[in-house]
Protein backbone atom coordinates (compact mmCIF):
# COMPACT_ATOMS: atom_id res chain seq x y z
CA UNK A 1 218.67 22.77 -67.66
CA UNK A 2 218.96 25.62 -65.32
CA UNK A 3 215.68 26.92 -66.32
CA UNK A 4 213.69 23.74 -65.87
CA UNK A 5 215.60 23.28 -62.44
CA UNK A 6 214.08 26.75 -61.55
CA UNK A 7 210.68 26.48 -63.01
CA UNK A 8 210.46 23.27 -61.15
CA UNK A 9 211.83 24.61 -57.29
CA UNK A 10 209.42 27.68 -57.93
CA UNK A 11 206.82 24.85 -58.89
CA UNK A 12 207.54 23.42 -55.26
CA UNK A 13 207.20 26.65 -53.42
CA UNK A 14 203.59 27.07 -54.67
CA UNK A 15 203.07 23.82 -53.54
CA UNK A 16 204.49 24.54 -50.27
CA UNK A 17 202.84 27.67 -50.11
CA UNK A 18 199.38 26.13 -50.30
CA UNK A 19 200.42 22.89 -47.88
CA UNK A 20 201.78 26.23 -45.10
CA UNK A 21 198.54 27.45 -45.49
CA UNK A 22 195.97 23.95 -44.49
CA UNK A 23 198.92 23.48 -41.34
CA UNK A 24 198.26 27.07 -40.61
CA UNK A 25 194.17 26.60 -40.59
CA UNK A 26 195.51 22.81 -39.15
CA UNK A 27 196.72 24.86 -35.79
CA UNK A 28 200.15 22.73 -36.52
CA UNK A 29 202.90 24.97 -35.50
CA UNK A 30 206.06 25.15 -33.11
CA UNK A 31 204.93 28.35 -31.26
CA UNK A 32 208.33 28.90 -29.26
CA UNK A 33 210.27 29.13 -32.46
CA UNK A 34 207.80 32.15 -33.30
CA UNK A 35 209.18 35.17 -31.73
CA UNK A 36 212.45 33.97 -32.71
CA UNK A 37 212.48 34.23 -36.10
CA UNK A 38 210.19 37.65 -35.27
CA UNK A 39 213.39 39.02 -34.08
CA UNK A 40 215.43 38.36 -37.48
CA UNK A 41 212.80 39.66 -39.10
CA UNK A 42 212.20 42.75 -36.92
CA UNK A 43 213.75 44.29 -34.50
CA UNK A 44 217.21 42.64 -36.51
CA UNK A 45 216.59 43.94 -39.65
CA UNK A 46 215.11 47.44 -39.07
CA UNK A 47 217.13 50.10 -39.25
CA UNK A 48 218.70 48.76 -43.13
CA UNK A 49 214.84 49.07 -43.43
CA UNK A 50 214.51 52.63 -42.28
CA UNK A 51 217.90 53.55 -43.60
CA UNK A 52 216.89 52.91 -46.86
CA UNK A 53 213.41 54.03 -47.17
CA UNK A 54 214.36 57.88 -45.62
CA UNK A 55 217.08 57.94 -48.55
CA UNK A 56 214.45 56.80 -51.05
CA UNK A 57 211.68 59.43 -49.33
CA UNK A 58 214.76 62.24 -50.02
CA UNK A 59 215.31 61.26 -53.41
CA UNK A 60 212.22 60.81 -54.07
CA UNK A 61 211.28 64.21 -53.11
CA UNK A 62 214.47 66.28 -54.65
CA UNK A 63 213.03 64.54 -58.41
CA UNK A 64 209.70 65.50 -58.35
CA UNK A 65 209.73 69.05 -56.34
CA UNK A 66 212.79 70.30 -58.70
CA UNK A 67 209.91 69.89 -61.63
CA UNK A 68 206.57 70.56 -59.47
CA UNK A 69 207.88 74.11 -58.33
CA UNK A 70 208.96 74.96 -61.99
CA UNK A 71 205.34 74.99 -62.54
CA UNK A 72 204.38 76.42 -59.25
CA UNK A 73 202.39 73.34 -58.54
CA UNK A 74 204.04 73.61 -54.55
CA UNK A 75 200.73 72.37 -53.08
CA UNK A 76 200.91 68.97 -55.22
CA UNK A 77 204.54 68.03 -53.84
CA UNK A 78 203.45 65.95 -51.03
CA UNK A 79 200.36 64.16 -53.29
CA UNK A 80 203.13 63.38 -55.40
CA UNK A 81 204.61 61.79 -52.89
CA UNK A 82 201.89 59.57 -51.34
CA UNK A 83 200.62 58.47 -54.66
CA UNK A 84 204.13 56.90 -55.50
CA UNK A 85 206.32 56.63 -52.60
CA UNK A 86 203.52 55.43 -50.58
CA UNK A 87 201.52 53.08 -52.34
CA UNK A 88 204.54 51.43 -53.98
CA UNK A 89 207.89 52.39 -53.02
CA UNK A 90 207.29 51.75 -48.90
CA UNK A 91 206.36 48.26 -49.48
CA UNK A 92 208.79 47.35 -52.36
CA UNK A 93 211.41 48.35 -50.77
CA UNK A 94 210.94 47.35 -47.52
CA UNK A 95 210.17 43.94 -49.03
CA UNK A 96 213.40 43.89 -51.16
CA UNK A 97 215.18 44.67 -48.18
CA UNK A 98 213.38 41.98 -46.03
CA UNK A 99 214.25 39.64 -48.89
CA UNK A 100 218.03 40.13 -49.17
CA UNK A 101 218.17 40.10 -45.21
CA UNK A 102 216.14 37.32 -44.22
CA UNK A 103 214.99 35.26 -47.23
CA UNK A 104 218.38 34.58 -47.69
CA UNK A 105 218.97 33.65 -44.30
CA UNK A 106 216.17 31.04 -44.09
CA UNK A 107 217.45 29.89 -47.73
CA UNK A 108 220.53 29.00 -46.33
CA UNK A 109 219.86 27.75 -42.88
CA UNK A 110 217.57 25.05 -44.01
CA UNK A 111 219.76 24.37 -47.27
CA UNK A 112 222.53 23.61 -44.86
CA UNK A 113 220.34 21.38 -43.05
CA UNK A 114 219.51 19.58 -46.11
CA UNK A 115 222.55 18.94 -47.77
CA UNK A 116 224.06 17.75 -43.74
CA UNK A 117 220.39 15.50 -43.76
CA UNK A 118 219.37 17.08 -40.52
CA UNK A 119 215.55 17.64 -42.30
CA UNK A 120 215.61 13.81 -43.11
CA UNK A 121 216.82 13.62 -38.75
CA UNK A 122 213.37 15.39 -38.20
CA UNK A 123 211.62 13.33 -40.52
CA UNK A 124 213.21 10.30 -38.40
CA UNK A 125 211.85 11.62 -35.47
CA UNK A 126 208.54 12.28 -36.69
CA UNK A 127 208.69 15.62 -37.01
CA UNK A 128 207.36 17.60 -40.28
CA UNK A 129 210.02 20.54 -41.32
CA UNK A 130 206.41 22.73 -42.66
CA UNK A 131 205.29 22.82 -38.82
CA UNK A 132 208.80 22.90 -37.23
CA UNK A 133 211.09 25.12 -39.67
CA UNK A 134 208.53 26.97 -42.57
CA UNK A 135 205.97 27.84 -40.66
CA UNK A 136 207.21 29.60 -37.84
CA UNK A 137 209.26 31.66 -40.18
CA UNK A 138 205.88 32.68 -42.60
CA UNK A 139 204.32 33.59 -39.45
CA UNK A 140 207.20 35.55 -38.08
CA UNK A 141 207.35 37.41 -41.87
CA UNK A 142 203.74 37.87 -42.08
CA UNK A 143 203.60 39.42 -38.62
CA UNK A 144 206.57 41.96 -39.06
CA UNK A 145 207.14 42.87 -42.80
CA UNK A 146 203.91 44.54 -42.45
CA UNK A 147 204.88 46.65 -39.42
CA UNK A 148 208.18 47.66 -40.71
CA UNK A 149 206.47 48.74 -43.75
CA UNK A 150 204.61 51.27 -41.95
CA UNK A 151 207.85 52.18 -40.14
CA UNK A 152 209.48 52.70 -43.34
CA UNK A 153 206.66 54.65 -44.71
CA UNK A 154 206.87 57.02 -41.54
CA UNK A 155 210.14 57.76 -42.15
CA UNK A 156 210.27 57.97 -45.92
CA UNK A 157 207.50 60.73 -45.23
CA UNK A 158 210.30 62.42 -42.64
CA UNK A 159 212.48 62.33 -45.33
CA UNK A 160 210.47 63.99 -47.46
CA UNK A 161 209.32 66.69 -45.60
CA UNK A 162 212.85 67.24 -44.23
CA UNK A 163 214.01 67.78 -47.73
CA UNK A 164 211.22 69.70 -48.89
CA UNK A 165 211.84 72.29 -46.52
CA UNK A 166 215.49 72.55 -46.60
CA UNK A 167 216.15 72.85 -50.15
CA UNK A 168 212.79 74.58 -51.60
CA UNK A 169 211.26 76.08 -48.48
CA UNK A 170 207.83 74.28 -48.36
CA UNK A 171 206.62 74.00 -44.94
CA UNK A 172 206.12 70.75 -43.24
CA UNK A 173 202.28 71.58 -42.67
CA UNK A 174 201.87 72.18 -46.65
CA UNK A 175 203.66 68.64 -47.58
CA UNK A 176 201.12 66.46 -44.37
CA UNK A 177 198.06 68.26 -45.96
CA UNK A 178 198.95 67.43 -49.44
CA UNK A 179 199.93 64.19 -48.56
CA UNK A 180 196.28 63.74 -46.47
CA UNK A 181 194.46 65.11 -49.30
CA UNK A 182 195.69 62.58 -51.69
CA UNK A 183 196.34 59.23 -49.86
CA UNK A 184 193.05 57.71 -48.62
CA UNK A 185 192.46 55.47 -45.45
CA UNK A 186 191.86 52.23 -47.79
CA UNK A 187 195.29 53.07 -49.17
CA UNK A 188 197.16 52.34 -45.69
CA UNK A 189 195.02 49.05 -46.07
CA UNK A 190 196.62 48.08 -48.88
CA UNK A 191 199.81 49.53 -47.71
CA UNK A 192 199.67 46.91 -45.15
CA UNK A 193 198.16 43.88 -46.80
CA UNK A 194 201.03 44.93 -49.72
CA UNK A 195 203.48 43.72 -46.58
CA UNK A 196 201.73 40.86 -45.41
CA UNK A 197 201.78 39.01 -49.05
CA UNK A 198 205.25 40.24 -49.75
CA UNK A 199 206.44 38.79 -46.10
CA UNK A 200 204.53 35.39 -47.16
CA UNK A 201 206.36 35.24 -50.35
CA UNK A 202 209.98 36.20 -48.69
CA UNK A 203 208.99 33.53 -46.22
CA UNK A 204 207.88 30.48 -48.33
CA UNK A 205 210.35 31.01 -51.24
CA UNK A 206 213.14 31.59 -48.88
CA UNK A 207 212.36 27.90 -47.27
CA UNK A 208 211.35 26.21 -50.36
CA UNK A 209 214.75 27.03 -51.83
CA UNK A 210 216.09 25.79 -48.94
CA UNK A 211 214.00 22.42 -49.26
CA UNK A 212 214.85 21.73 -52.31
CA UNK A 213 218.73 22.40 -51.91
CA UNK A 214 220.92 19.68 -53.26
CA UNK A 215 225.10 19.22 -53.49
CA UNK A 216 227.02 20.27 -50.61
CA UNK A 217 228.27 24.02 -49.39
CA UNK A 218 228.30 25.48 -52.73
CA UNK A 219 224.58 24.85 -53.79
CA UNK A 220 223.72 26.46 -50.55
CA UNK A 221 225.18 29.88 -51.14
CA UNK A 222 223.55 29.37 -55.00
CA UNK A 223 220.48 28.55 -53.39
CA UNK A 224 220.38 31.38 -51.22
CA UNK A 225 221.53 33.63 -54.04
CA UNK A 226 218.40 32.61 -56.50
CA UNK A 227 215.81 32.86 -53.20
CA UNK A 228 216.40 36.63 -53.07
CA UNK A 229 216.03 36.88 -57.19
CA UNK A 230 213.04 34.73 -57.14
CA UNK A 231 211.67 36.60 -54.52
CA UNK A 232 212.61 40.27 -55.94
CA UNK A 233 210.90 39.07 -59.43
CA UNK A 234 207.60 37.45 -57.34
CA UNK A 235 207.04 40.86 -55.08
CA UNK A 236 207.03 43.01 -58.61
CA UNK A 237 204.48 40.73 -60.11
CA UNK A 238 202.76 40.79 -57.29
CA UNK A 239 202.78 44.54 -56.79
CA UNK A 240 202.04 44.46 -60.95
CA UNK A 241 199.02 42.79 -60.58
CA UNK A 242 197.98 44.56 -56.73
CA UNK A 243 197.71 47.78 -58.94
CA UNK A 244 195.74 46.94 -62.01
CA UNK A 245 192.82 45.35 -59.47
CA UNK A 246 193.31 48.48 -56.60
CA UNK A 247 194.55 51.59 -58.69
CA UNK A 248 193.37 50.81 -62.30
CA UNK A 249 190.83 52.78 -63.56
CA UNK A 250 188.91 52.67 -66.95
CA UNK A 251 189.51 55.61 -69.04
CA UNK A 252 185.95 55.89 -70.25
């Protein structure tokens, strides 16, 4: 029963995904609830971002120059690093983080409004929740998961170089020019449209969970709870399938 519930609810948030989308190209939005929800998921939720993406950088780092020097391959520390910490880690984890922060947030604000019938209020006062409570908040994720990606990457890099230097003596100029040498401009392209899709999917699934809450105070935590799974599971498929068309190569 659980699993039809869920494969219908994610069933609606396609749906709503599509029907944010024609509002969007529709011009039908509530513009001064914009830079609100920019705030949450900004200048609120940044430094758990950066927090955890220098960590990552340093951990990163201490794995793969502990074998890399073994070998003497010094040089290939920092292309080591862009080729994984940069093209996936930065924006997974910055969306994960986004997700758990906000998605759940939006989950549970408008599933407390629907179990208290405030969304059928608006719907009384001819208002549509898309254009008054999702879409503001897709915009709003759209707009800033991308930037704080590139925040995070920034200082995973500072991580990185930080460690490389301390604890195996490779100098910060050696790590940037590996790192140059290896990520390409089209990659900070995808870095960033990586963060765009990821804050539309922490966006819409956050809401549509929301939506689709039913029962009273309990549901809404639950809800909440399976918005940030949902959303977890949709930004690794996503990142999957980002990686066969981008990065994937034939062999022959």
């Amino acid at each position: 029963m659980k699993e039809r519930s869920w494969i219908v609810r994610f069933a609606a948030a396609m749906l709503l995904f599509g029907q944010v989308w024609l509002h969007l190209l529709q011009g039908k939005m509530h513009n001064r609830h914009i830079m609100e929800h920019m705030v949450k998921a900004g200048p609120a939720s940044i430094f758990p971002v950066l927090l955890v993406s220098g960590f990552a950088g340093m951990i990163f780092t201490i794995q793969t120059a502990r074998e890399l020097v073994q070998f003497g391959a010094v040089n290939a520390v920092g292309g080591a690093f862009a080729l994984a910490f940069c093209r996936e880690l930065a924006p997974i984890l910055t969306g994960c983080v986004i997700a758990g922060q906000v998605g759940s947030a939006f989950a549970a604000e408008i599933g407390a409004m629907r179990v208290t019938d405030q969304i059928d209020a608006l719907y009384m006062l001819r208002t549509d929740p898309i254009d008054y409570l999702v879409l503001p908040r897709v915009i709003a994720c759209c707009l800033m998961v991308p930037l704080l990606t590139i925040f995070a990457l920034v200082i995973g890099i500072a991580g990185g170089i930080f460690v490389a230097f301390q604890f195996y003596q490779i100098a910060p100029e050696t790590f940037l020019d590996s790192v140059r040498s290896f990520l390409e401009p089209s990659d900070l392209v995808i870095i960033v449209l990586k963060g765009f899709l990821f804050g539309s999917m922490i966006a819409v699934l956050g809401c549509s969970w929301g939506l689709t809450t039913q029962g009273g105070v309990k549901q809404v935590g639950e809800s909440a709870t399976a918005a940030v799974v949902t959303t977890w599971v949709s930004i690794f498929v996503i990142d999957f399938v980002l990686s066969l068309l981008l990065f994937d190569k034939p062999i022959f």
